[in-house]
N, C-alpha and C. Protein backbone atom coordinates (compact mmCIF):
# COMPACT_ATOMS: atom_id res chain seq x y z
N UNK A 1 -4.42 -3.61 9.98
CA UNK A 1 -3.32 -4.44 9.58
C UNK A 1 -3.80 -5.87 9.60
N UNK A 2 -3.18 -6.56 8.73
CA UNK A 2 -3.65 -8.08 8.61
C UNK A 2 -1.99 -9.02 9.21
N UNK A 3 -2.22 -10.03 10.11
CA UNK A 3 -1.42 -11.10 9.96
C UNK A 3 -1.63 -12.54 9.30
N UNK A 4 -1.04 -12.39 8.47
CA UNK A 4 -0.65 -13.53 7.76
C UNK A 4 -0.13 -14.44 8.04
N UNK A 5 -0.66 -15.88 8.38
CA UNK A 5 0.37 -16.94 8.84
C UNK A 5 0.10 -17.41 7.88
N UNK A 6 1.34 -18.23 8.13
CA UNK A 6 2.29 -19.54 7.45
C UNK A 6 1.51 -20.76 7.26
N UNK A 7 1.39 -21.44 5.88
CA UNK A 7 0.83 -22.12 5.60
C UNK A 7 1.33 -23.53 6.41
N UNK A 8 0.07 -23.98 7.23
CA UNK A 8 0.12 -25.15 8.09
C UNK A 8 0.86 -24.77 9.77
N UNK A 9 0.15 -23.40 9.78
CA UNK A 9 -0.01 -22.89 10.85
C UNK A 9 -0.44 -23.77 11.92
N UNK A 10 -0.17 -24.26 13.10
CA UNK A 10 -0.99 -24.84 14.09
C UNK A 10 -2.33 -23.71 14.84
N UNK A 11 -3.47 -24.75 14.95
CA UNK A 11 -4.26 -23.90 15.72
C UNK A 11 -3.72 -22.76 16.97
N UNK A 12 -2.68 -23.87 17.96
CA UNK A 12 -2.01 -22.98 18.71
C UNK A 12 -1.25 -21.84 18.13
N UNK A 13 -0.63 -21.53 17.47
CA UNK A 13 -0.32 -20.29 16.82
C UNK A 13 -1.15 -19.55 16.57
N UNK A 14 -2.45 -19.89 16.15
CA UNK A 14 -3.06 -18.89 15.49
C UNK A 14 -3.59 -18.50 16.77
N UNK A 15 -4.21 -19.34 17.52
CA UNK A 15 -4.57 -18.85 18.71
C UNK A 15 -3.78 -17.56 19.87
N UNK A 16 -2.61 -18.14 19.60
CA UNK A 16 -1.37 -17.67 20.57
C UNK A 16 -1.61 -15.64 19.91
N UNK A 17 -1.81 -15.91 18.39
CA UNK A 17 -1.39 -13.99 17.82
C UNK A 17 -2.44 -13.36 18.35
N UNK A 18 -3.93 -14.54 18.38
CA UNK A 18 -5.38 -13.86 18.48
C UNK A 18 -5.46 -13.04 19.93
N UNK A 19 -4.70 -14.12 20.56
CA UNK A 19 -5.30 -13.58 22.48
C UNK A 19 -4.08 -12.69 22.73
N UNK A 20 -3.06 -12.58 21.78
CA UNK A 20 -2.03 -11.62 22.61
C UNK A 20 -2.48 -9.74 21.60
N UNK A 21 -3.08 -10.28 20.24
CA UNK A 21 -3.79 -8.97 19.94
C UNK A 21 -4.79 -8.70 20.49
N UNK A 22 -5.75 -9.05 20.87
CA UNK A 22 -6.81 -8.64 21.96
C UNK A 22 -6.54 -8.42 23.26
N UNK A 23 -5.17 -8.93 23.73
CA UNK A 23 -4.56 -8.64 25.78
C UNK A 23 -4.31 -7.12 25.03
N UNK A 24 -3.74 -6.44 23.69
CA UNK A 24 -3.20 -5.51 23.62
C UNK A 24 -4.69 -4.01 23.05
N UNK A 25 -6.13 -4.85 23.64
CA UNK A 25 -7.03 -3.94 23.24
C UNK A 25 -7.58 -4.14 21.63
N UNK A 26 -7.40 -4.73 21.24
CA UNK A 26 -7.69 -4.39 19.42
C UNK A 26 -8.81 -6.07 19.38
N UNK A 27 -9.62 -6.06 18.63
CA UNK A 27 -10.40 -6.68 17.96
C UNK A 27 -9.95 -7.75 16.81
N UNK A 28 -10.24 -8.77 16.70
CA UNK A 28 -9.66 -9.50 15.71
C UNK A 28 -10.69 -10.07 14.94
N UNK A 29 -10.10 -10.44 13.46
CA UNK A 29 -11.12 -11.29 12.86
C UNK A 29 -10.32 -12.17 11.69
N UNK A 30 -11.06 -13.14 12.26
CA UNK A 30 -10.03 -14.73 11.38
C UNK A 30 -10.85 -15.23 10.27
N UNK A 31 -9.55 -15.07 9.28
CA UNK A 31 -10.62 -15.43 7.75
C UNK A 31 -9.91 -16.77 7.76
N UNK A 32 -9.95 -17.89 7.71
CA UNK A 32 -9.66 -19.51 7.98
C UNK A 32 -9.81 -20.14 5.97
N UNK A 33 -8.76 -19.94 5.31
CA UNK A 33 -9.29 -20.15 4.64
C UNK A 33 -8.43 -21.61 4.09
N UNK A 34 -8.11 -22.37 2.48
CA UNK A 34 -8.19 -24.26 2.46
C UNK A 34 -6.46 -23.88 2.39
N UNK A 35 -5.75 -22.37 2.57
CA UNK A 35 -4.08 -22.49 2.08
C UNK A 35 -3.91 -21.84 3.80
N UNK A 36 -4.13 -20.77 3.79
CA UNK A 36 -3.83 -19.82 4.57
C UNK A 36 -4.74 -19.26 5.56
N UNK A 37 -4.22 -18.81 7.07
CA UNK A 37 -4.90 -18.22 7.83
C UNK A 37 -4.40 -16.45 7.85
N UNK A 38 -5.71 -15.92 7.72
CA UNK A 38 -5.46 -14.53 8.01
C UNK A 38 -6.04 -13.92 9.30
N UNK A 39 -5.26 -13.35 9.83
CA UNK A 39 -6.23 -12.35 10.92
C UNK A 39 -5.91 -10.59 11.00
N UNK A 40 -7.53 -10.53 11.21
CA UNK A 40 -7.29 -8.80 10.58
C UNK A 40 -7.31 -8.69 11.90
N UNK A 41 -6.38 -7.68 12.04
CA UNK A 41 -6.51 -6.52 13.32
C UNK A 41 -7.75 -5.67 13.54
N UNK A 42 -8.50 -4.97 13.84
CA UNK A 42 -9.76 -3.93 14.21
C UNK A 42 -9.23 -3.08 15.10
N UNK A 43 -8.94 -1.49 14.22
CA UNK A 43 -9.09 -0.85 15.65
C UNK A 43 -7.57 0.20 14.88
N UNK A 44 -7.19 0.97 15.35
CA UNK A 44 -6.30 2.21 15.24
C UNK A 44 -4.86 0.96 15.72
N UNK A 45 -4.33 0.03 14.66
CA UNK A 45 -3.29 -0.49 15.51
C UNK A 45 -2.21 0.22 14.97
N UNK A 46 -2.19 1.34 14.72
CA UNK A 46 -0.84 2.38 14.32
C UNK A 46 0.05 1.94 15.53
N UNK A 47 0.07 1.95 16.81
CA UNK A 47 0.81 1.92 17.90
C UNK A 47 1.47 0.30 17.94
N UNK A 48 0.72 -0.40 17.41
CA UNK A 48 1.34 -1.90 17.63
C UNK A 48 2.50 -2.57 17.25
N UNK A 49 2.94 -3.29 17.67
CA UNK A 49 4.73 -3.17 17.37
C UNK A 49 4.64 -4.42 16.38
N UNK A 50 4.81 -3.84 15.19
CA UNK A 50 4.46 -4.98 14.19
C UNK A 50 5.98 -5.99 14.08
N UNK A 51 7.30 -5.59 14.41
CA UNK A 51 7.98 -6.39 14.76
C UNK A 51 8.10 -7.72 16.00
N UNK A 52 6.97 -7.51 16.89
CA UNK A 52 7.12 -8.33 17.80
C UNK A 52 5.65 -9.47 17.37
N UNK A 53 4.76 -8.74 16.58
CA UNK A 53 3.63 -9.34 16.20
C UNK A 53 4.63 -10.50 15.07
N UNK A 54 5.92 -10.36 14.42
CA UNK A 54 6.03 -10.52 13.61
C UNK A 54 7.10 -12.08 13.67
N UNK A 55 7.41 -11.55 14.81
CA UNK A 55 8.40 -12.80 15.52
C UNK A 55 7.54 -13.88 16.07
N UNK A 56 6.38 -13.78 16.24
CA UNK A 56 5.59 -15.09 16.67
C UNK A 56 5.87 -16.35 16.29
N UNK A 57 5.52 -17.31 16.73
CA UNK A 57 5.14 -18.59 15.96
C UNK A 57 4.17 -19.11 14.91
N UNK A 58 4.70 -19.30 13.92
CA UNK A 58 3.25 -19.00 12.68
C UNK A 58 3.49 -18.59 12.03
N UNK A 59 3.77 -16.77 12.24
CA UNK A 59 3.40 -16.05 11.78
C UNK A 59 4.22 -15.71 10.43
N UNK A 60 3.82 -15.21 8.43
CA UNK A 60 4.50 -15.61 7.98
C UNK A 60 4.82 -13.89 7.49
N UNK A 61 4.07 -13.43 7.86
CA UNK A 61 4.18 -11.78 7.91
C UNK A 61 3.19 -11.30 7.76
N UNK A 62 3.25 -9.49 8.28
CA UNK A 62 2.23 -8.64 8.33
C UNK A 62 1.98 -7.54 7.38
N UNK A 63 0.95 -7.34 7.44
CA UNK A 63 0.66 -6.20 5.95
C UNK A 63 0.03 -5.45 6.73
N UNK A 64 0.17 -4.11 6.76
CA UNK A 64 -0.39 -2.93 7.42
C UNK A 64 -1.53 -2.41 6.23
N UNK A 65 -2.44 -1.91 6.47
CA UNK A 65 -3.53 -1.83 5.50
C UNK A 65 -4.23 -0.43 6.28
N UNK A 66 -4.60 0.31 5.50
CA UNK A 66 -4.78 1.98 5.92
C UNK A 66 -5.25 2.22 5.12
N UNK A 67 -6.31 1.53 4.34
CA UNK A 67 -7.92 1.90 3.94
C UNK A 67 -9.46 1.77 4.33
N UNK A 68 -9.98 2.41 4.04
CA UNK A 68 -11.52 1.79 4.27
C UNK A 68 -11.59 0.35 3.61
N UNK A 69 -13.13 0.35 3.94
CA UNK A 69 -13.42 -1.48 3.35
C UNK A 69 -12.82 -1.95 4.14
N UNK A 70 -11.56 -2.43 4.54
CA UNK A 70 -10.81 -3.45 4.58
C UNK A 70 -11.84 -4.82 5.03
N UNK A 71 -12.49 -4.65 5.79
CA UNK A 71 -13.07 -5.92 6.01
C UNK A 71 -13.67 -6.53 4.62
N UNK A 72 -14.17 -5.74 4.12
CA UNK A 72 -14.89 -6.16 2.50
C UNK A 72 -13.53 -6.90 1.72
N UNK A 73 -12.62 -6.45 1.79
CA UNK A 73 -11.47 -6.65 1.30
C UNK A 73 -11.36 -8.37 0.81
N UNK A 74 -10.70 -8.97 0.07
CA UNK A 74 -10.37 -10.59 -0.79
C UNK A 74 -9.48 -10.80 0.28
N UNK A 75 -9.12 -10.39 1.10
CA UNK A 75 -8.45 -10.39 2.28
C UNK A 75 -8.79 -11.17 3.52
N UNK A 76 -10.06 -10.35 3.51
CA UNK A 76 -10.83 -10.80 4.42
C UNK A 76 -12.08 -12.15 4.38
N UNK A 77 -12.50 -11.71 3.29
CA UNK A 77 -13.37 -12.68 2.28
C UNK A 77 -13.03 -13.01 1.23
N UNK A 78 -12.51 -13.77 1.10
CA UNK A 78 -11.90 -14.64 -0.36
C UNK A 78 -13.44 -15.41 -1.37
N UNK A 79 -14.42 -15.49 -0.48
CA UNK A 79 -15.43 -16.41 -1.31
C UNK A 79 -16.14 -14.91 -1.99
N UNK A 80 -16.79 -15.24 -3.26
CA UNK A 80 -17.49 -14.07 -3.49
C UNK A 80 -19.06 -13.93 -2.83
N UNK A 81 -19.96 -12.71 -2.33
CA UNK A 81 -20.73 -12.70 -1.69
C UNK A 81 -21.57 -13.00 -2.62
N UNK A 82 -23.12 -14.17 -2.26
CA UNK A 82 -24.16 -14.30 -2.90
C UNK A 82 -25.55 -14.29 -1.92
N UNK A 83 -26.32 -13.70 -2.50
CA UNK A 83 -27.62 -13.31 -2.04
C UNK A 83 -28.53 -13.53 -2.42
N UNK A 84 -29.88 -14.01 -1.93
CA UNK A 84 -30.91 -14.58 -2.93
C UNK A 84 -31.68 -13.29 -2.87
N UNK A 85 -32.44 -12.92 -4.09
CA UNK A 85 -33.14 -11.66 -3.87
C UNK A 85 -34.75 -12.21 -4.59
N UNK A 86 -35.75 -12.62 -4.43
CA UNK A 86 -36.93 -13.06 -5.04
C UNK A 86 -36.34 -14.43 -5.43
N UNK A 87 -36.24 -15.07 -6.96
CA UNK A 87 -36.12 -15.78 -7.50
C UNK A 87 -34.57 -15.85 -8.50
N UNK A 88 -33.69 -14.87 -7.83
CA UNK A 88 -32.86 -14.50 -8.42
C UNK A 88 -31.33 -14.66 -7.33
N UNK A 89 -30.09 -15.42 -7.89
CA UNK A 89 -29.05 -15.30 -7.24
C UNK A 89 -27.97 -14.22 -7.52
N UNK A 90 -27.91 -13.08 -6.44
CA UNK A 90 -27.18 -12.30 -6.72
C UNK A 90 -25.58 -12.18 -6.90
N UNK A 91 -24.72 -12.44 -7.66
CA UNK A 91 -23.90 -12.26 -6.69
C UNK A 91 -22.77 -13.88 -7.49
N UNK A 92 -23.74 -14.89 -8.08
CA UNK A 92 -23.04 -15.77 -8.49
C UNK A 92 -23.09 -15.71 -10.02
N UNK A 93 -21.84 -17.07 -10.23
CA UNK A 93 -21.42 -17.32 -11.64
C UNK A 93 -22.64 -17.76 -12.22
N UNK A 94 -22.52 -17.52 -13.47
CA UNK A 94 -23.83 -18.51 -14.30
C UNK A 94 -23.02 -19.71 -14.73
C-alpha cells in the first residue's frame, strides 16, 4: 500500500506516518518528489488499519496496491531509469 500525502506536507507529518508504520513492523520507502510525498508500505500490510493510517496529519489518502513490481512502479519512481552501458545511455530521451 502507498500513502499519499498532501501537497505541502510538513516534514513532521511525513515523519510522524514513517515511525508509526515501522512501530507497527512494516518497512517504508519515501519517494520525495517537486508536488508530492509518497510512502510505500513493505511488507504483507493486509492487517493495517488503513483508516487510522488515514486520519493522520498530512495524509491526503491511501492506495492499497496488491501487485508485484510495486517498487518499480511511477509510484515509486517517477524519474525514468538511465544507465550508462559502454558508450551508450540507456534508458534516456534523445
Amino acid at each position: 500500500m502507498i500513502v499519499v500525502m498532501k501537497m505541502g506536507a510538513s516534514q513532521e507529518e511525513i515523519q510522524g506516518v514513517v515511525k508509526r508504520v515501522e512501530g507497527l513492523g512494516f518497512r517504508t520507502h519515501l519517494s520525495q518528489g517537486e508536488e508530492r510525498t509518497i510512502i510505500g508500505i513493505i511488507g504483507d500490510e493486509r492487517p493495517v488499519d488503513k483508516d487510522s493510517l488515514g486520519r493522520m496529519n498530512g495524509v491526503e489518502r491511501i492506495v492499497p496496491i496488491l501487485r508485484p513490481f510495486k517498487l518499480a512502479s511511477r509510484d515509486f519512481q517517477p524519474a525514468d531509469t538511465i544507465f550508462q552501458l559502454n558508450d551508450h545511455r540507456i534508458g534516456a530521451q534523445r
